[in-house]
Protein backbone atom coordinates (compact mmCIF):
# COMPACT_ATOMS: atom_id res chain seq x y z
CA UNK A 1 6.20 -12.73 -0.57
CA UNK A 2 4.29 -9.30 -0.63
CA UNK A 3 2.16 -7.99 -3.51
CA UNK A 4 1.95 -4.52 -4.42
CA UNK A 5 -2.08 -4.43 -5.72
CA UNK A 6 -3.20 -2.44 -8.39
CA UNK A 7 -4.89 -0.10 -5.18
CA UNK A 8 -1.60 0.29 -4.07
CA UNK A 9 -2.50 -1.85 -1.34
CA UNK A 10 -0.02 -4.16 0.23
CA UNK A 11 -1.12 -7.67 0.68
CA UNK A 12 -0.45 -11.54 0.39
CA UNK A 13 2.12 -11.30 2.86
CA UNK A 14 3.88 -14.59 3.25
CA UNK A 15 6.59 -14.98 5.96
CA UNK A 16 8.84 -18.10 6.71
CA UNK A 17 8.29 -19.63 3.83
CA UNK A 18 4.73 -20.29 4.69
CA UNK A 19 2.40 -18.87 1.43
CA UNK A 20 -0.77 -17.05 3.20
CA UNK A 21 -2.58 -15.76 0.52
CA UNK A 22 -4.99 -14.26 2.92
CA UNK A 23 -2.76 -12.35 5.00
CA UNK A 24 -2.74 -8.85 4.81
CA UNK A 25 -2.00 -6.95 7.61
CA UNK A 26 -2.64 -3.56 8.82
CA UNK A 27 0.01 -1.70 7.01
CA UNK A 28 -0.41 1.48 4.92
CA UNK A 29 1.08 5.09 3.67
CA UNK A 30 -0.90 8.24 4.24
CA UNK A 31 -0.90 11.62 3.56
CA UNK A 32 -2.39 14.71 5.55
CA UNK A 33 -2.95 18.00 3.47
CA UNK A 34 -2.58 20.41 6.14
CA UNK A 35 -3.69 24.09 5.85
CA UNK A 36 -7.35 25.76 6.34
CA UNK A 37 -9.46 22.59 5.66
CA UNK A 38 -6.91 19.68 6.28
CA UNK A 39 -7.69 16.39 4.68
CA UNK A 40 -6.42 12.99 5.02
CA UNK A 41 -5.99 10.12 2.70
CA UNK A 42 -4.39 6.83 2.94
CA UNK A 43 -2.67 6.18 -0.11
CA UNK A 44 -4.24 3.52 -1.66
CA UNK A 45 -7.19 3.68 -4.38
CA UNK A 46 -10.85 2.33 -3.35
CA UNK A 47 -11.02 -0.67 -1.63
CA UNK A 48 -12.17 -3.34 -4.44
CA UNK A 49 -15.98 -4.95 -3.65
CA UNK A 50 -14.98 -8.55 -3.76
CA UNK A 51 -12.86 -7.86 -0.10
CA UNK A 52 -15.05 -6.11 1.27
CA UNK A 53 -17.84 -9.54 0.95
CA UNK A 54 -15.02 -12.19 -0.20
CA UNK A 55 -12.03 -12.42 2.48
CA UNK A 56 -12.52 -14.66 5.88
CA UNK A 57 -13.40 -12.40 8.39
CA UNK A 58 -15.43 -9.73 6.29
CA UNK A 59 -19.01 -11.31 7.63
CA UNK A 60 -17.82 -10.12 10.92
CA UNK A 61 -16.66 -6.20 10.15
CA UNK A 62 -13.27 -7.29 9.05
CA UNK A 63 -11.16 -6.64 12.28
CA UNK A 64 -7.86 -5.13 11.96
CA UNK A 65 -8.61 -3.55 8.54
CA UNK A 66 -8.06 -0.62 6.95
CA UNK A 67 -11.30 -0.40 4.66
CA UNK A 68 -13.21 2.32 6.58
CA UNK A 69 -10.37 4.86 6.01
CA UNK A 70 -10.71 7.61 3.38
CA UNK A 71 -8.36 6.79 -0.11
CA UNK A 72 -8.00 8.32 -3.18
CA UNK A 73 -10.62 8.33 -5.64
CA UNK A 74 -8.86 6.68 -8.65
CA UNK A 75 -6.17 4.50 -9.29
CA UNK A 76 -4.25 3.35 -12.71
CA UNK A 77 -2.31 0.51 -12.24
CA UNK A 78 0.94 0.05 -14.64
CA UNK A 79 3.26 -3.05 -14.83
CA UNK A 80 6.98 -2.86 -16.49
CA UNK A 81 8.59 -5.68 -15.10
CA UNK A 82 10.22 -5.96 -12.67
CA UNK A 83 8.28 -2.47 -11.65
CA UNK A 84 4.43 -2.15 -10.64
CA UNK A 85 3.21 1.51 -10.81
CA UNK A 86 0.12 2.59 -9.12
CA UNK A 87 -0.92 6.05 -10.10
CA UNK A 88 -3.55 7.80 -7.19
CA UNK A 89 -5.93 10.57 -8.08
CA UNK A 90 -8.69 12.44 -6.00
CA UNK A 91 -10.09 15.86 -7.17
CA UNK A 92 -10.31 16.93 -3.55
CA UNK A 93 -6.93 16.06 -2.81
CA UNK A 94 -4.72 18.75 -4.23
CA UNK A 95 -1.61 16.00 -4.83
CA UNK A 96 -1.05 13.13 -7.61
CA UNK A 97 0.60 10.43 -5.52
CA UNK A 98 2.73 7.35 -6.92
CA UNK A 99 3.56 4.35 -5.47
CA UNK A 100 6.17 2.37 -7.18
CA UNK A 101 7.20 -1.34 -6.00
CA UNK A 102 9.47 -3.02 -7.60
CA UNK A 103 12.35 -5.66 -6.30
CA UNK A 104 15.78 -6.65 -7.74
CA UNK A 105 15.93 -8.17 -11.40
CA UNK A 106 19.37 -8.91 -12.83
CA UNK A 107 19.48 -10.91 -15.21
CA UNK A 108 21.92 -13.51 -15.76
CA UNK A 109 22.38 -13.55 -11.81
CA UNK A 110 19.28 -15.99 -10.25
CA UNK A 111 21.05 -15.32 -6.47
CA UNK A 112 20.87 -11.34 -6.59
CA UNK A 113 17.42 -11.65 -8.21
CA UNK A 114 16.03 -14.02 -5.93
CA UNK A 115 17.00 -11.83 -2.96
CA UNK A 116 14.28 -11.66 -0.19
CA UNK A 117 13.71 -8.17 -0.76
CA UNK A 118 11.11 -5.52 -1.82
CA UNK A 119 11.20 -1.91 -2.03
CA UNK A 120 8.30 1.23 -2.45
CA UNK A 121 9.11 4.64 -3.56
CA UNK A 122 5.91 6.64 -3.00
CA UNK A 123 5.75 9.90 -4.69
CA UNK A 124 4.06 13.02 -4.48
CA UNK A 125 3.36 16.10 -7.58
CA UNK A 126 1.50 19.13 -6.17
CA UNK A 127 -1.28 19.59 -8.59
CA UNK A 128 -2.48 23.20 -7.21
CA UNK A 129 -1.92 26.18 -8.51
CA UNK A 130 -0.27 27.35 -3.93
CA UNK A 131 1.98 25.86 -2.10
CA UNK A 132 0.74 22.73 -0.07
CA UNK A 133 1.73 21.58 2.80
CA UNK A 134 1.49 18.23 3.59
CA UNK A 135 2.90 15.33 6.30
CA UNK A 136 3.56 11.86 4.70
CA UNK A 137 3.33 8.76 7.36
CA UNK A 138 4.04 4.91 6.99
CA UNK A 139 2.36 3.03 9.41
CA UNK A 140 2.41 -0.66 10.40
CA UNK A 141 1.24 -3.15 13.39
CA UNK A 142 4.13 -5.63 14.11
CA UNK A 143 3.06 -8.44 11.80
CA UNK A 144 6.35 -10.60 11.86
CA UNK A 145 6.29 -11.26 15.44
CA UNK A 146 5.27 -15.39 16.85
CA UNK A 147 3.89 -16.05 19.63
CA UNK A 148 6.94 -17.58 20.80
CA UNK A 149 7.09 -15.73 24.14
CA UNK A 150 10.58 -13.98 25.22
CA UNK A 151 11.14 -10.33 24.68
């Protein structure tokens, strides 16, 4: 299991059949705006209060977290099954980002559907009147490895 949140935050990821509601690693998407005054943004809205105070860990600066990184300002989240849209905006960043999760829904066949898979388009409109240039990144610590020792 992995849930796309209405931040467009990835979270709740639950490997081996084992549910860990709690687990959300260190992954992310991010943009840099390059040009004159480059700016960089992960692309994710504001990180919500209640994990900031709420999650195990917090008390203690939440190691291995992404909060302290600059996002978006806004974010609109949109559900239309079996799609979750999360619309970014930031008036300093001159780009509308999208992030669209979704995974595969066909009805009448419960095998296909119940696939082990999930997918994210992310998405970005130019919302300046010049050309931007920008780099787009994905970036993720190794969070399906055990400790199982061997190579």
């Amino acid at each position: 299991m992995i849930c796309l949140e209405g931040t467009g935050a990835l979270s709740h990821v639950s490997l081996r059949h084992h549910p860990d509601v709690f687990n959300e690693p260190c992954i992310f998407a991010a943009i840099t705006i390059l040009g004159e005054k480059p700016l960089a943004r992960v692309v994710e809205g504001p990180v919500p209060p209640w994990k900031l105070f709420g999650n195990p860990g917090t008390g203690n600066g939440a190691r291995g977290k992404t909060y302290g990184l600059p996002r978006f300002r806004a974010a609109r989240f949109e559900a239309r099954f079996p799609f979750g849209i999360v619309t970014l905006d930031d008036p300093k960043v001159p780009v509308k980002a999208t992030v669209t999760g979704w995974s595969p829904f066909i009805p009448g066949d419960a095998d296909s559907s119940s696939l082990p898979v999930a997918a994210l388009e992310y998405s970005f409109q130019n919302t300046s009147e010049t050309t931007v240039e920008a780099v787009y990144s994905f970036n993720a610590k190794n969070f399906v490895a055990t400790n199982s020792g061997g190579a």
